[in-house]
PDB file of N, CA and C in Angstrom:
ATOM      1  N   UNK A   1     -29.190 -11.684  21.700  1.00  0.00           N
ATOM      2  CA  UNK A   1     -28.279 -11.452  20.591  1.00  0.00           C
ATOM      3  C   UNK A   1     -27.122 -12.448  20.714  1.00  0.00           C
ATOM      4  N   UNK A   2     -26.472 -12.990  19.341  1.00  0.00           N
ATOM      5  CA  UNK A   2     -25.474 -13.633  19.569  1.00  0.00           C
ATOM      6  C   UNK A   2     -24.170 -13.362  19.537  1.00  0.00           C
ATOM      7  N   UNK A   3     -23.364 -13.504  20.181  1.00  0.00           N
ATOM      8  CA  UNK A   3     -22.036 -13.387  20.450  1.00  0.00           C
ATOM      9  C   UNK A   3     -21.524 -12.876  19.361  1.00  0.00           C
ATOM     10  N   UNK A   4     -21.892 -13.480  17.830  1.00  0.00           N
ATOM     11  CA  UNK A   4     -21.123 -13.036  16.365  1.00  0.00           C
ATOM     12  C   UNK A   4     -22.162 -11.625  16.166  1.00  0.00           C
ATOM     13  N   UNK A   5     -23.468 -11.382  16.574  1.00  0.00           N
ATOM     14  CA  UNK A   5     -23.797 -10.530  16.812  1.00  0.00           C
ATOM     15  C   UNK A   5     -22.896  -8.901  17.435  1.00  0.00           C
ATOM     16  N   UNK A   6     -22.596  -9.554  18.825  1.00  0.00           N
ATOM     17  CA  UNK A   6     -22.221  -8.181  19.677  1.00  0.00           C
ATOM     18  C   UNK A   6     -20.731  -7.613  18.945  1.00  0.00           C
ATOM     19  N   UNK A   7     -19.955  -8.931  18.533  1.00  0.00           N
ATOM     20  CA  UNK A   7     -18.607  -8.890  17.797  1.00  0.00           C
ATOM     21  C   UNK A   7     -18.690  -7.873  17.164  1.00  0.00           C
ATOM     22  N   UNK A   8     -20.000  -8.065  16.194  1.00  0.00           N
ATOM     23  CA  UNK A   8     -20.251  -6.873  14.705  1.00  0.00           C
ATOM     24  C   UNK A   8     -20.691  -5.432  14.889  1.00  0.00           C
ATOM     25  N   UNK A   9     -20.956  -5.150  16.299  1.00  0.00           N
ATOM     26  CA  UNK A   9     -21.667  -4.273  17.073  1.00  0.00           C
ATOM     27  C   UNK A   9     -20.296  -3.210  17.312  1.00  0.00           C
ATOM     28  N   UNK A  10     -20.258  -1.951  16.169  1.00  0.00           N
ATOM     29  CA  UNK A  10     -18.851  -1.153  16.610  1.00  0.00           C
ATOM     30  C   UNK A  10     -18.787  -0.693  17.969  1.00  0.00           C
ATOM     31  N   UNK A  11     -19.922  -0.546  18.404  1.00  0.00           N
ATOM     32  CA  UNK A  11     -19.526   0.299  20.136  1.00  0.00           C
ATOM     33  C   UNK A  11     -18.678  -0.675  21.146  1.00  0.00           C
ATOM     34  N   UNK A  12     -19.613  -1.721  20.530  1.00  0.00           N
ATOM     35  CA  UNK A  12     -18.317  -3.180  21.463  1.00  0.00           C
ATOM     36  C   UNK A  12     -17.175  -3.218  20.981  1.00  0.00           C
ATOM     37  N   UNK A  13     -16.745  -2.992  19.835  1.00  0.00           N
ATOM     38  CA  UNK A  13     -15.507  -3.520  19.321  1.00  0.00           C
ATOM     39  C   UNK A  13     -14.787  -2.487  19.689  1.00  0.00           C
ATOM     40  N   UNK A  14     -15.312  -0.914  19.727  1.00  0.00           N
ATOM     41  CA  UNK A  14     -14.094   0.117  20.115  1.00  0.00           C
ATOM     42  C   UNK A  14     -13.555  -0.259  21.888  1.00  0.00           C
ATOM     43  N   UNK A  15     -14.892  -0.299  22.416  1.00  0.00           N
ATOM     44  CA  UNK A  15     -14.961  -0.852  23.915  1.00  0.00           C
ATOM     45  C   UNK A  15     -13.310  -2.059  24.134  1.00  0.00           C
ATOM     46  N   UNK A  16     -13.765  -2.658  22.984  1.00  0.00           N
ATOM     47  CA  UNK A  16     -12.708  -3.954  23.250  1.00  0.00           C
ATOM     48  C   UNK A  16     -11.497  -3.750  23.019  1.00  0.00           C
ATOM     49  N   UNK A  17     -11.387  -2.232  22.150  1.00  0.00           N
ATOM     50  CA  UNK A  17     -10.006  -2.600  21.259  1.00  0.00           C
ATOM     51  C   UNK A  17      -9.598  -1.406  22.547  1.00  0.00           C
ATOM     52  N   UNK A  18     -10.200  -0.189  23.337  1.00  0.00           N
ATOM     53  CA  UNK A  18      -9.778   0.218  24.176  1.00  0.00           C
ATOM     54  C   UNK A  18      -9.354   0.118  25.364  1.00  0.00           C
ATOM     55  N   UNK A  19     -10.104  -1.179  25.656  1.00  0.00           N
ATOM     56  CA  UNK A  19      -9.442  -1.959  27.159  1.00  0.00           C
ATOM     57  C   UNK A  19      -8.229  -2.347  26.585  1.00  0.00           C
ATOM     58  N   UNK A  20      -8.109  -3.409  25.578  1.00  0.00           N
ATOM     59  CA  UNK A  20      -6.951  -4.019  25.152  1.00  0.00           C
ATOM     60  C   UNK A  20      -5.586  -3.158  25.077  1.00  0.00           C
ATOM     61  N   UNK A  21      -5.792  -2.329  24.122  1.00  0.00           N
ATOM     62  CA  UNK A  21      -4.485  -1.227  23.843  1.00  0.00           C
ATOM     63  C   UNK A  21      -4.975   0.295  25.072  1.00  0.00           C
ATOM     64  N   UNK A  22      -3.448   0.463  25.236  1.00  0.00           N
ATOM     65  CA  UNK A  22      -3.373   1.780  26.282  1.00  0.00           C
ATOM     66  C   UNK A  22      -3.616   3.115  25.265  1.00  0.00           C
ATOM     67  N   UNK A  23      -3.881   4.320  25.682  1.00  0.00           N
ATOM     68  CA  UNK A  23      -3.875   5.070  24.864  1.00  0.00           C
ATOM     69  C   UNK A  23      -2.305   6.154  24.642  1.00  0.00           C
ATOM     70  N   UNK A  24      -1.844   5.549  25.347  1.00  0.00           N
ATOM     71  CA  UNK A  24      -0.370   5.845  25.002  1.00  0.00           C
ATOM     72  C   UNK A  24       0.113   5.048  23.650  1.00  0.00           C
ATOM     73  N   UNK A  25      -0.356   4.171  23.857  1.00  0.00           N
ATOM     74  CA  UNK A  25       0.101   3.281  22.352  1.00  0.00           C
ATOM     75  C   UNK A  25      -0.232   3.907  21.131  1.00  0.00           C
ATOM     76  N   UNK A  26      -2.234   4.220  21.389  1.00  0.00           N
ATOM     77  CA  UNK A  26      -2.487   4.627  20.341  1.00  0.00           C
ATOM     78  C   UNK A  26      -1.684   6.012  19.746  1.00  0.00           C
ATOM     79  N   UNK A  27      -1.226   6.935  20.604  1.00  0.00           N
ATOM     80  CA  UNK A  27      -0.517   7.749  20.726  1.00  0.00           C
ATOM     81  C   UNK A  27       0.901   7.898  20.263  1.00  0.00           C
ATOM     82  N   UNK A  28       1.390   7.138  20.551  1.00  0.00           N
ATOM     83  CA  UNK A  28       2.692   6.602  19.901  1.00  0.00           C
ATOM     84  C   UNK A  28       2.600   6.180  18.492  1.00  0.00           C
ATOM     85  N   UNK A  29       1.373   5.426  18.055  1.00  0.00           N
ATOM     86  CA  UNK A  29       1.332   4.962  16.935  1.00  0.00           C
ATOM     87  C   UNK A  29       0.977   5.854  15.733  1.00  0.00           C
ATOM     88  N   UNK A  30       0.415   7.188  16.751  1.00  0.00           N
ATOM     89  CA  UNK A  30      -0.146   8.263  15.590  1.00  0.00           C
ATOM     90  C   UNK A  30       1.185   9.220  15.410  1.00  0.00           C
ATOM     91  N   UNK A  31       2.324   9.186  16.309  1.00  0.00           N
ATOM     92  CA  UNK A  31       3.504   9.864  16.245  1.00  0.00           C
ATOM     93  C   UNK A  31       4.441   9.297  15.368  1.00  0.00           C
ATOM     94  N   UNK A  32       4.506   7.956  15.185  1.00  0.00           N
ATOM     95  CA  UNK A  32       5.340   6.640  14.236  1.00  0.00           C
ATOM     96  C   UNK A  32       4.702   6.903  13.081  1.00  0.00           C
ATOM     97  N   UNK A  33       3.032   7.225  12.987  1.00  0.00           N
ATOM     98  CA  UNK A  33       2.931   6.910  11.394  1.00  0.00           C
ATOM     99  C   UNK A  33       2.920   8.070  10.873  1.00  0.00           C
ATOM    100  N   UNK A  34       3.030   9.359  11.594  1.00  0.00           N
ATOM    101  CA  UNK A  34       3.179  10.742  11.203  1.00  0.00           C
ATOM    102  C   UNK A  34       4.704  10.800  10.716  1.00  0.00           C
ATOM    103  N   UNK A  35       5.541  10.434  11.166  1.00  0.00           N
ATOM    104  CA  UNK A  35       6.838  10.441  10.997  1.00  0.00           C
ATOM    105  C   UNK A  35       7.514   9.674  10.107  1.00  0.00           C
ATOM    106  N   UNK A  36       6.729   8.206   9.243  1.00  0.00           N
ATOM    107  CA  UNK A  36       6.645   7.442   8.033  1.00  0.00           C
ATOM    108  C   UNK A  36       5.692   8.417   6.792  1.00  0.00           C
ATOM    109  N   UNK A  37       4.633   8.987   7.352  1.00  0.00           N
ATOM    110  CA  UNK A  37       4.263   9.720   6.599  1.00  0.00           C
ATOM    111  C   UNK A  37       5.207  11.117   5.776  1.00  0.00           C
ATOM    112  N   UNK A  38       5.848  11.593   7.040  1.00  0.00           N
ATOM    113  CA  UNK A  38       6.815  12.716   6.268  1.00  0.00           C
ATOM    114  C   UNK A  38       7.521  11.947   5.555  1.00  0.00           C
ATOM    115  N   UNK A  39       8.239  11.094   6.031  1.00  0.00           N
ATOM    116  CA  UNK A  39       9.844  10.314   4.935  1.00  0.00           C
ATOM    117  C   UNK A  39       9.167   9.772   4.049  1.00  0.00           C
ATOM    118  N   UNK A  40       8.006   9.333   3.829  1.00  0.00           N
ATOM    119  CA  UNK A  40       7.214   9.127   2.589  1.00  0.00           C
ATOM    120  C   UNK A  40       6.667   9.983   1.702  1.00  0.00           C
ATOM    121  N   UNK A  41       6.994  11.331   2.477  1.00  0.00           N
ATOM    122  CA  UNK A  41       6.869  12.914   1.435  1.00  0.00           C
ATOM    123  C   UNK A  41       7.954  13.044   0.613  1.00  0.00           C
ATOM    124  N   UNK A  42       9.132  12.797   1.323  1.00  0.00           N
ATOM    125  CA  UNK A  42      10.276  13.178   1.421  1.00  0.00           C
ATOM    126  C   UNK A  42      10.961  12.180  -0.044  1.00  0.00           C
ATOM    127  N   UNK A  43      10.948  10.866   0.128  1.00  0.00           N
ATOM    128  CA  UNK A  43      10.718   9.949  -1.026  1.00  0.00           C
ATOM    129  C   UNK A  43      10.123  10.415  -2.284  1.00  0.00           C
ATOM    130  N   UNK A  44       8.570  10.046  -2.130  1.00  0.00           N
ATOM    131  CA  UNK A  44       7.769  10.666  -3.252  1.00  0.00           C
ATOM    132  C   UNK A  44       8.032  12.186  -3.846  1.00  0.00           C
ATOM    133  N   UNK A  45       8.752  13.186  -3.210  1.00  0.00           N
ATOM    134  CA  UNK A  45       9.496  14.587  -3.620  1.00  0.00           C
ATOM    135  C   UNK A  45      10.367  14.221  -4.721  1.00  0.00           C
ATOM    136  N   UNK A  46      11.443  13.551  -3.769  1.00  0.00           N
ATOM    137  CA  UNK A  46      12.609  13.316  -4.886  1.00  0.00           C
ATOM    138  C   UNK A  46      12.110  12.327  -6.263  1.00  0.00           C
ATOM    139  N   UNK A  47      11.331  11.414  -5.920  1.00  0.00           N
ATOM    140  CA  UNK A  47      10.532  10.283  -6.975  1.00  0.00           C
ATOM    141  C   UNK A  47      10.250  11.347  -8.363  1.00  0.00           C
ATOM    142  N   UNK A  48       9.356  11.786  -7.555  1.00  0.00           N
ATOM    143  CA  UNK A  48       8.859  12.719  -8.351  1.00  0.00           C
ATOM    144  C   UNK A  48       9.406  13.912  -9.646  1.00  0.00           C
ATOM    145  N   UNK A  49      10.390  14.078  -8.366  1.00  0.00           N
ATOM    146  CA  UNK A  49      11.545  15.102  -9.301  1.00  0.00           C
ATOM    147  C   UNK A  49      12.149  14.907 -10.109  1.00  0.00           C
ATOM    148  N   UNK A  50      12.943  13.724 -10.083  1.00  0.00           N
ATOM    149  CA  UNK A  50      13.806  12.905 -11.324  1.00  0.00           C
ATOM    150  C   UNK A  50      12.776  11.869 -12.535  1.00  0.00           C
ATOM    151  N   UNK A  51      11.770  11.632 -11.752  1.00  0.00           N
ATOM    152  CA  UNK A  51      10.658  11.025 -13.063  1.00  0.00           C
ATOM    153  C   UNK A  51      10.089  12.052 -14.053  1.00  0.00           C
ATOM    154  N   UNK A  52       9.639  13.063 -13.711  1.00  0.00           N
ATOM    155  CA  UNK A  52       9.230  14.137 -14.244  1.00  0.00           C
ATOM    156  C   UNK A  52       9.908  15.167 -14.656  1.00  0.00           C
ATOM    157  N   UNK A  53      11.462  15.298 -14.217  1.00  0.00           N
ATOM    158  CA  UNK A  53      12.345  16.422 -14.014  1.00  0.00           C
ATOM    159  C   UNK A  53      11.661  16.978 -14.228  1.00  0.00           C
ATOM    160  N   UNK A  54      11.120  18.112 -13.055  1.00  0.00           N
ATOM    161  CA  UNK A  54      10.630  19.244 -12.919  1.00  0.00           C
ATOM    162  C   UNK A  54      11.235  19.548 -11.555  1.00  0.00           C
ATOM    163  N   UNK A  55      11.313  21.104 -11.059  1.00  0.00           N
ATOM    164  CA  UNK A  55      11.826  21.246  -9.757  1.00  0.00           C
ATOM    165  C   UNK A  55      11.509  20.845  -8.476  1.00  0.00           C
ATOM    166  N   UNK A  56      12.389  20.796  -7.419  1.00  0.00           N
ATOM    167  CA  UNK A  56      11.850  20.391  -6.565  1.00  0.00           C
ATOM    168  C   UNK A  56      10.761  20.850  -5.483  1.00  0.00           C
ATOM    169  N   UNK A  57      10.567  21.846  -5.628  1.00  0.00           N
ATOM    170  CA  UNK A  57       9.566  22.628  -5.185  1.00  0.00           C
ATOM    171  C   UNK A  57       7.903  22.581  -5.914  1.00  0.00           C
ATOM    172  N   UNK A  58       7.975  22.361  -6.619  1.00  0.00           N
ATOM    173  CA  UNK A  58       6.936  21.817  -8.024  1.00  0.00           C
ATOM    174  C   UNK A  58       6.622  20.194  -7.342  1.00  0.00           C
ATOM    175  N   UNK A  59       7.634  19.445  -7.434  1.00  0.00           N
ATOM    176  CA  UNK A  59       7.377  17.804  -7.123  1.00  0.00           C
ATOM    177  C   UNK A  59       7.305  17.536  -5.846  1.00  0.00           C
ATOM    178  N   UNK A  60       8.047  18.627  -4.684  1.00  0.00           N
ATOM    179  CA  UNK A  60       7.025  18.468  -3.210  1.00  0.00           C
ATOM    180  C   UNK A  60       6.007  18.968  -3.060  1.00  0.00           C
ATOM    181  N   UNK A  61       5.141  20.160  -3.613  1.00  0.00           N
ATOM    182  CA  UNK A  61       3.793  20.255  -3.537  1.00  0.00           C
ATOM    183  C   UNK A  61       2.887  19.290  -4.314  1.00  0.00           C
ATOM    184  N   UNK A  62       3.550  18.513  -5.212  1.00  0.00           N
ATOM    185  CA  UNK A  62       2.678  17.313  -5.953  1.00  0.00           C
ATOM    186  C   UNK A  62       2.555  15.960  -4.992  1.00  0.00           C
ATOM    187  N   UNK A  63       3.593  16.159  -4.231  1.00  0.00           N
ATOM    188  CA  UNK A  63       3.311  14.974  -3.394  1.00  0.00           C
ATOM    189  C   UNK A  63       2.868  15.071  -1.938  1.00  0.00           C
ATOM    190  N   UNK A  64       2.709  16.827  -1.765  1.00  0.00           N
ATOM    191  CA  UNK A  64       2.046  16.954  -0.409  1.00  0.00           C
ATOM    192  C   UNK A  64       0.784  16.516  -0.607  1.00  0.00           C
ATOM    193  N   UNK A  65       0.129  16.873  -1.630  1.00  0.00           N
ATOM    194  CA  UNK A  65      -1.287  16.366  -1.855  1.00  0.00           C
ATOM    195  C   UNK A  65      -1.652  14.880  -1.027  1.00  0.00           C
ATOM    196  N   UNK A  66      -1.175  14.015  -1.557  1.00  0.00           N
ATOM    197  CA  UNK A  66      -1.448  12.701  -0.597  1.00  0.00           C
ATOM    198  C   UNK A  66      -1.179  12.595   0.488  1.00  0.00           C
ATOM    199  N   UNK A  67      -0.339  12.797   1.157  1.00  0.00           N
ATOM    200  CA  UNK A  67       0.552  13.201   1.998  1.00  0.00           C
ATOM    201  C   UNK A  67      -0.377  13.934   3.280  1.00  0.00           C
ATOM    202  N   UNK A  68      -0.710  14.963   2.835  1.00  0.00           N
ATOM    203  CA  UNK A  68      -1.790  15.421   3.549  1.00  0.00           C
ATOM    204  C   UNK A  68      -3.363  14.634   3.479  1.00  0.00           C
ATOM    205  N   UNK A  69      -3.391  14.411   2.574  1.00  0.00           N
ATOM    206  CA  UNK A  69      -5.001  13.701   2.804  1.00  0.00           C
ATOM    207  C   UNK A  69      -4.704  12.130   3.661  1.00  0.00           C
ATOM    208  N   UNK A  70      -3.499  11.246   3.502  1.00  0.00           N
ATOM    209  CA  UNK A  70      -3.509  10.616   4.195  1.00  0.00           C
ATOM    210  C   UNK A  70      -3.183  10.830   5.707  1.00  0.00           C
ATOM    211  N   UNK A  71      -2.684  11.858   6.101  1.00  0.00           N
ATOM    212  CA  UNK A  71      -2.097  12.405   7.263  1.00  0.00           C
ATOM    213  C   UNK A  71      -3.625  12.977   8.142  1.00  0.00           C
ATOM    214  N   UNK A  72      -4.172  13.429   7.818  1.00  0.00           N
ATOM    215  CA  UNK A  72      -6.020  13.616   8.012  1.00  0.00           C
ATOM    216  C   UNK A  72      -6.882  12.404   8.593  1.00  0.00           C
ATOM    217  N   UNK A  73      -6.794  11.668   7.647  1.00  0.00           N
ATOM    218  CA  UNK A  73      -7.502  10.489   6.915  1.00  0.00           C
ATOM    219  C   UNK A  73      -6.598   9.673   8.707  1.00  0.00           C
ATOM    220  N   UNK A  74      -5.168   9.785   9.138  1.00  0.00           N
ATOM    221  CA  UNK A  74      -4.765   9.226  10.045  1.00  0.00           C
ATOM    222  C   UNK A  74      -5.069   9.431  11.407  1.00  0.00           C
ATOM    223  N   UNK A  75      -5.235  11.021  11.348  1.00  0.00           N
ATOM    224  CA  UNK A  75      -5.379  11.692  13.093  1.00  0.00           C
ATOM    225  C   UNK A  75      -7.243  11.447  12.832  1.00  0.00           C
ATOM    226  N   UNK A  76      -8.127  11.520  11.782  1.00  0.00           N
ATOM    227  CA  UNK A  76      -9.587  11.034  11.878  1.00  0.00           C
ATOM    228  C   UNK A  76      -9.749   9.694  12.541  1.00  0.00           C
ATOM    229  N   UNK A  77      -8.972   8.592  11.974  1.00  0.00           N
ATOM    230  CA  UNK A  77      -9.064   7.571  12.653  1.00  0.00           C
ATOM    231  C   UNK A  77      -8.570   6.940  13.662  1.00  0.00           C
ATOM    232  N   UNK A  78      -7.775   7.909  14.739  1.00  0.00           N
ATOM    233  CA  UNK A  78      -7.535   7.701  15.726  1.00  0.00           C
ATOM    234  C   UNK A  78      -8.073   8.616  16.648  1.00  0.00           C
ATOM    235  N   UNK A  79      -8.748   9.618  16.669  1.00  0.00           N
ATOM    236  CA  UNK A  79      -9.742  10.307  16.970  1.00  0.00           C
ATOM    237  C   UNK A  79     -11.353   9.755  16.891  1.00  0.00           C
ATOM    238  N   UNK A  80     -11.882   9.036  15.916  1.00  0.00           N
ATOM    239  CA  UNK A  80     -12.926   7.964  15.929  1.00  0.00           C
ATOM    240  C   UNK A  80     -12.508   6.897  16.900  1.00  0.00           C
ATOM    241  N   UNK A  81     -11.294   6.618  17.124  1.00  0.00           N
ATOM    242  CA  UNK A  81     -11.001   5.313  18.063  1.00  0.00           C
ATOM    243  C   UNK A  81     -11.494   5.983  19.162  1.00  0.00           C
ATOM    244  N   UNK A  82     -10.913   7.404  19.519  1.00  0.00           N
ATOM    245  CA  UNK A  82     -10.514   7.789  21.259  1.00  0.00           C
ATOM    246  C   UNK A  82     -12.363   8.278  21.472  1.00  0.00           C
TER     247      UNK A  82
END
């Protein structure tokens, strides 16, 4: 097999990307983007509220929706890494 072969080969590439990075990092990185994820609730709430004037309780459950599926969608793919 060739080298651009094994590259394309995911078991190697997780292999590679896990020697490379510690899993403290990855760890850290799932705590950083959890914590961009809330203030990006927190944003899209108020966004929401004054575009639509509707309450705010109304325009943070409209924006938990993403919010949560990307927050999922985040701990899945660092859980597929580990």
């Amino acid at each position: 097999m060739s080298k651009k072969g094994t590259m394309q080969n995911p078991d190697v590439m997780k292999t590679v990307m896990l020697a490379l990075i510690s899993k403290d990092l990855v760890y850290s990185n799932l705590i950083i983007n959890f914590a961009v994820t809330v203030w990006s609730l927190v944003i899209w709430s108020f966004a929401i509220k004054h575009a639509r004037e509707i309450e705010l309780k109304k325009a943070f459950i409209t924006a938990l929706i993403p919010a949560v599926l990307f927050g999922i969608y985040q701990v899945w793919l660092i859980i597929k890494l580990l």
